[in-house]
Protein backbone atom coordinates (compact mmCIF):
# COMPACT_ATOMS: atom_id res chain seq x y z
CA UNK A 1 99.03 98.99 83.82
CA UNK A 2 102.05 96.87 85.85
CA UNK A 3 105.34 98.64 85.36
CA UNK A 4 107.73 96.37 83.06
CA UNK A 5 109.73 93.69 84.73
CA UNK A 6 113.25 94.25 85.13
CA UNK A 7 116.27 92.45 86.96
CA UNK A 8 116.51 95.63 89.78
CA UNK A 9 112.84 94.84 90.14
CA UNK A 10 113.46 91.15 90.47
CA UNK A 11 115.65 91.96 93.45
CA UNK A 12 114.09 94.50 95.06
CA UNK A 13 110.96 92.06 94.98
CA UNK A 14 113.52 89.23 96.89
CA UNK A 15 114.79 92.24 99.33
CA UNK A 16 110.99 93.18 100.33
CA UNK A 17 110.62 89.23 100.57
CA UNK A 18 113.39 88.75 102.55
CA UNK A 19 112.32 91.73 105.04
CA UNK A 20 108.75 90.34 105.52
CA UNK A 21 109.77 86.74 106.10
CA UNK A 22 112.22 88.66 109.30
CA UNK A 23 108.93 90.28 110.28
CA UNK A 24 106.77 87.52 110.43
CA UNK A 25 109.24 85.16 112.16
CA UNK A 26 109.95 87.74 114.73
CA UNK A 27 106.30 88.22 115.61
CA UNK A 28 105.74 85.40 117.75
CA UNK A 29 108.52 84.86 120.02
CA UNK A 30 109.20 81.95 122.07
CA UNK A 31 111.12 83.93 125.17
CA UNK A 32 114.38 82.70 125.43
CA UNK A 33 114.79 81.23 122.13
CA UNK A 34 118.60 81.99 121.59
CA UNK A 35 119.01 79.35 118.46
CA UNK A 36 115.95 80.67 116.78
CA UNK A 37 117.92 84.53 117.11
CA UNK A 38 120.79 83.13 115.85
CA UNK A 39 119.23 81.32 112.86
CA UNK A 40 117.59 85.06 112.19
CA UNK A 41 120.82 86.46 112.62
CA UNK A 42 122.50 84.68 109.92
CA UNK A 43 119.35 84.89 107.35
CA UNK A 44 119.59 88.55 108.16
CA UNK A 45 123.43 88.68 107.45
CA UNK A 46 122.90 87.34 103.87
CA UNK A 47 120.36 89.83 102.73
CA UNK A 48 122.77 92.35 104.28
CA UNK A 49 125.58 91.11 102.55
CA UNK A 50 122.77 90.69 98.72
CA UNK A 51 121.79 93.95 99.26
CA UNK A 52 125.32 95.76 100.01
CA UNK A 53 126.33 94.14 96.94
CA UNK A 54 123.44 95.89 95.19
CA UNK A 55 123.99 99.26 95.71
CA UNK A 56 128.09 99.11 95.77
CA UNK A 57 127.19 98.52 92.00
CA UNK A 58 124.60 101.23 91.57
CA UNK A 59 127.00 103.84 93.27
CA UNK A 60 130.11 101.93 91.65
CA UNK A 61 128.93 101.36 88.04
CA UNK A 62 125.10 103.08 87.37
CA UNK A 63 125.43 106.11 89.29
CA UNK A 64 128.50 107.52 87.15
CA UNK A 65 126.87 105.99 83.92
CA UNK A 66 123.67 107.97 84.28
CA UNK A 67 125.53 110.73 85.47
CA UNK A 68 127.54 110.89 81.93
CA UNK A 69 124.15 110.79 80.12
CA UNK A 70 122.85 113.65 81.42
CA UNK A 71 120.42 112.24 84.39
CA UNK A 72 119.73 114.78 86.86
CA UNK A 73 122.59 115.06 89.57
CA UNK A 74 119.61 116.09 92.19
CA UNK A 75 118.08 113.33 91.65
CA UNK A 76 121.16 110.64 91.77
CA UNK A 77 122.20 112.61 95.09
CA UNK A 78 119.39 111.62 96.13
CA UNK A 79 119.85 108.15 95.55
CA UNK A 80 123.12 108.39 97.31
CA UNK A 81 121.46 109.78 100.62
CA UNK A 82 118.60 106.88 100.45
CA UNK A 83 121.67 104.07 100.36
CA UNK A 84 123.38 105.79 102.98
CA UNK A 85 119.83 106.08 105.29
CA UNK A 86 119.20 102.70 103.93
CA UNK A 87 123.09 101.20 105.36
CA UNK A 88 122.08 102.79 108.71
CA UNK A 89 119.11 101.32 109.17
CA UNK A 90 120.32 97.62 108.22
CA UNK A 91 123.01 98.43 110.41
CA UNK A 92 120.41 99.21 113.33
CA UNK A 93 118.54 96.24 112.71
CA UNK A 94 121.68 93.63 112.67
CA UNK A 95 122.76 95.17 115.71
CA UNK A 96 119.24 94.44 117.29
CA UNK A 97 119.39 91.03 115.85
CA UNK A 98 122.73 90.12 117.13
CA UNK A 99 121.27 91.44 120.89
CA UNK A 100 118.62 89.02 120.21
CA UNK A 101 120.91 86.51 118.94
CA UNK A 102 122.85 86.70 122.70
CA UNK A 103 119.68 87.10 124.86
CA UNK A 104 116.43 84.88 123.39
CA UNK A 105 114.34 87.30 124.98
CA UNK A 106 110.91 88.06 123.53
CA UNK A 107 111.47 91.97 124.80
CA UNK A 108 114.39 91.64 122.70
CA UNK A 109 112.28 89.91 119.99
CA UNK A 110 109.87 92.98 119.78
CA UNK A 111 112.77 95.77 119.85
CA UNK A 112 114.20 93.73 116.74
CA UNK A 113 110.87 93.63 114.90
CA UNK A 114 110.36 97.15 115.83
CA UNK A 115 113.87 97.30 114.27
CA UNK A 116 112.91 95.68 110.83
CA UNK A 117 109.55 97.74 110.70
CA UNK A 118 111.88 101.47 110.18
CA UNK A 119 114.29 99.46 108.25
CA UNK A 120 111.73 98.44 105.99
CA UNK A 121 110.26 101.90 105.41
CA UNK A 122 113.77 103.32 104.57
CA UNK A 123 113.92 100.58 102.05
CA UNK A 124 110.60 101.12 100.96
CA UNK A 125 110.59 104.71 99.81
CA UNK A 126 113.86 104.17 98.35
CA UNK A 127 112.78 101.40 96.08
CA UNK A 128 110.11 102.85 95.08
CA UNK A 129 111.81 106.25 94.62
CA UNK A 130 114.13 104.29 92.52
CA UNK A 131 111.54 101.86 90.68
CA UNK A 132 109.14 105.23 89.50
CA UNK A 133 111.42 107.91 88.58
CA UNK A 134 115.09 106.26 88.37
CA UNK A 135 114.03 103.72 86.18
CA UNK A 136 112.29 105.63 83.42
CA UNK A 137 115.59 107.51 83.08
CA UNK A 138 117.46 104.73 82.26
CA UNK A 139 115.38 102.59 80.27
CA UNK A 140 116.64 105.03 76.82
CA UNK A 141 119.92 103.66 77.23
CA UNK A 142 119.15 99.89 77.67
CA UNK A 143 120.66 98.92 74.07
CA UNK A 144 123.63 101.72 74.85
CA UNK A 145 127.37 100.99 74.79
CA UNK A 146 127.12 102.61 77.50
CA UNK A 147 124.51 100.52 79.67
CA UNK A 148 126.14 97.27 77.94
CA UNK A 149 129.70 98.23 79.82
CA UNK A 150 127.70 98.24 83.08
CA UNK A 151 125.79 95.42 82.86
CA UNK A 152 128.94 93.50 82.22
CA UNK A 153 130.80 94.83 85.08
CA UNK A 154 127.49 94.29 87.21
CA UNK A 155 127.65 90.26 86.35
CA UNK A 156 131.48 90.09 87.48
CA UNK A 157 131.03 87.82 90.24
CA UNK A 158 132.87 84.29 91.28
CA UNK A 159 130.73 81.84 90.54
CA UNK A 160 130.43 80.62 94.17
CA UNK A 161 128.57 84.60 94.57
CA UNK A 162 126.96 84.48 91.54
CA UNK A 163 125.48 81.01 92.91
CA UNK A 164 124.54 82.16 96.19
CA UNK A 165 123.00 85.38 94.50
CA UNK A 166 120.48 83.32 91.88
CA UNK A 167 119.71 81.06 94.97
CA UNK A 168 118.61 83.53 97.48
CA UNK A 169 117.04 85.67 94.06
CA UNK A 170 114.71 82.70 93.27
CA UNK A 171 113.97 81.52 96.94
CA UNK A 172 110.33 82.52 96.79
CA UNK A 173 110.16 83.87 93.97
CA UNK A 174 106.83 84.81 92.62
CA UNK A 175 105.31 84.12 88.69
CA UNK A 176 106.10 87.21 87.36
CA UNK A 177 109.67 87.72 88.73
CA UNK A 178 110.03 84.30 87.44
CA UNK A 179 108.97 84.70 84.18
CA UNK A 180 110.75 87.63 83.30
CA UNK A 181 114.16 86.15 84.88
CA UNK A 182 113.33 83.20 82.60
CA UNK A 183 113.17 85.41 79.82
CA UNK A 184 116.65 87.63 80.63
CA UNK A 185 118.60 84.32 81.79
CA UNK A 186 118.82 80.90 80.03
CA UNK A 187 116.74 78.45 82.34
CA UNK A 188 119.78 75.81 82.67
CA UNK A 189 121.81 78.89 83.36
CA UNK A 190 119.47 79.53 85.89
CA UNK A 191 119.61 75.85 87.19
CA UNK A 192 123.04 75.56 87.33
CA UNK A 193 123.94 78.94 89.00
CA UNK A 194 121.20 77.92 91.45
CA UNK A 195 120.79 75.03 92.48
CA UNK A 196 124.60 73.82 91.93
CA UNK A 197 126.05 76.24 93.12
CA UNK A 198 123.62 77.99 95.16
CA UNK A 199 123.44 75.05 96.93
CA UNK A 200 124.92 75.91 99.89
CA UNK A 201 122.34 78.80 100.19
CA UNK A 202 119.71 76.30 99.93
CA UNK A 203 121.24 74.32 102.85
CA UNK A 204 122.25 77.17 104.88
CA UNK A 205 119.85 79.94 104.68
CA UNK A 206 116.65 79.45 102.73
CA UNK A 207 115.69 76.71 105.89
CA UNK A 208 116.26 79.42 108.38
CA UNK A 209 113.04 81.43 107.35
CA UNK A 210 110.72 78.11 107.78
CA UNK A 211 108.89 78.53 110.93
CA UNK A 212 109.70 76.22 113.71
CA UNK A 213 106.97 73.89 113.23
CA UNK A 214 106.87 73.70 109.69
CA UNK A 215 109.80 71.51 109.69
CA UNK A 216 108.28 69.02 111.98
């Protein structure tokens, strides 16, 4: 039986997205493509920037909640030593990417994918980690004062980053991610934050991860 939906599984699903779609595109490399690297570059940068905004909350806001409800400390240090592994290996790959960015090369092209293949197996076992055995912990305290003071301080963004955020989040996104968000956020809210204003994402970055010649 599927694990039940929630909204940190809707985003890890568009982080795991986001790292395959750098994968793929760096796979076959035209050598000396510098635009193409700097296109990847700046898809790259936004996930970086999603993601860092992700776990400044969990450490921020979740971390100290669960911590008050008696979660296991082990396992939230944990968690704290998977973001930090996890911000070193983003690091490593946007510093690969900005090489790439400089040179076009295809050598440079390979180091970078090489890059996002150990980035995404830091992400991967922390997701996961987090998904089967964080999770469970705090799905008791969903209804919770507690959780409730979180969650609002979680959805304290401008509305230009809450825009960006819903437009990168639904870029992709598949059925079941969809549904669910459908069913946690009002579908004009949804619209609005989107594809208003989330639509500079749309211009910007979600035409980045097209291939080359599917916008011919």
């Amino acid at each position: 039986m599927a694990a039940p939906m929630t909204m940190n599984r809707v985003i890890h699903s568009a982080v795991r997205r986001d790292l395959l779609r750098l994968s793929t595109a760096l796979s076959d490399w035209q050598d000396g493509d510098c635009a193409r690297g700097v296109e990847l570059e700046r898809a790259f940068a936004n996930l970086h920037a999603e993601l860092h905004h992700h776990h400044e909350g969990e450490d921020t806001h979740i971390w100290p909640m669960l911590a008050s409800v008696g979660v296991d400390p082990v396992l939230l240090a944990e968690m704290e030593s998977e973001h930090e592994a996890m911000a070193a290996a983003l690091a490593a790959t946007s510093t690969a990417l900005g090489t790439l960015a400089g040179t076009g090369s295809a050598a440079d092209a390979a180091a970078a994918r090489a890059s996002v293949g150990r980035t995404r197996q830091v992400v991967e076992r922390h997701l996961r980690h987090e998904e089967e055995e964080l999770e469970p912990q705090l799905a008791p305290h969903h209804d919770s004062p507690e959780w409730k003071a979180v969650e609002k301080k979680l959805r304290s963004r401008s509305p230009g980053d809450a825009g960006r955020f819903f437009a990168w989040l639904t870029d992709g996104i598949p059925r079941r991610e969809r549904t669910f968000l459908r069913s946690a956020v009002p579908p004009p809210v949804i619209f609005v934050l989107s594809r208003v204003l989330g639509r500079r994402y749309t211009r910007e970055i979600a035409p980045l991860w097209e291939t080359p010649t599917s916008r011919h």
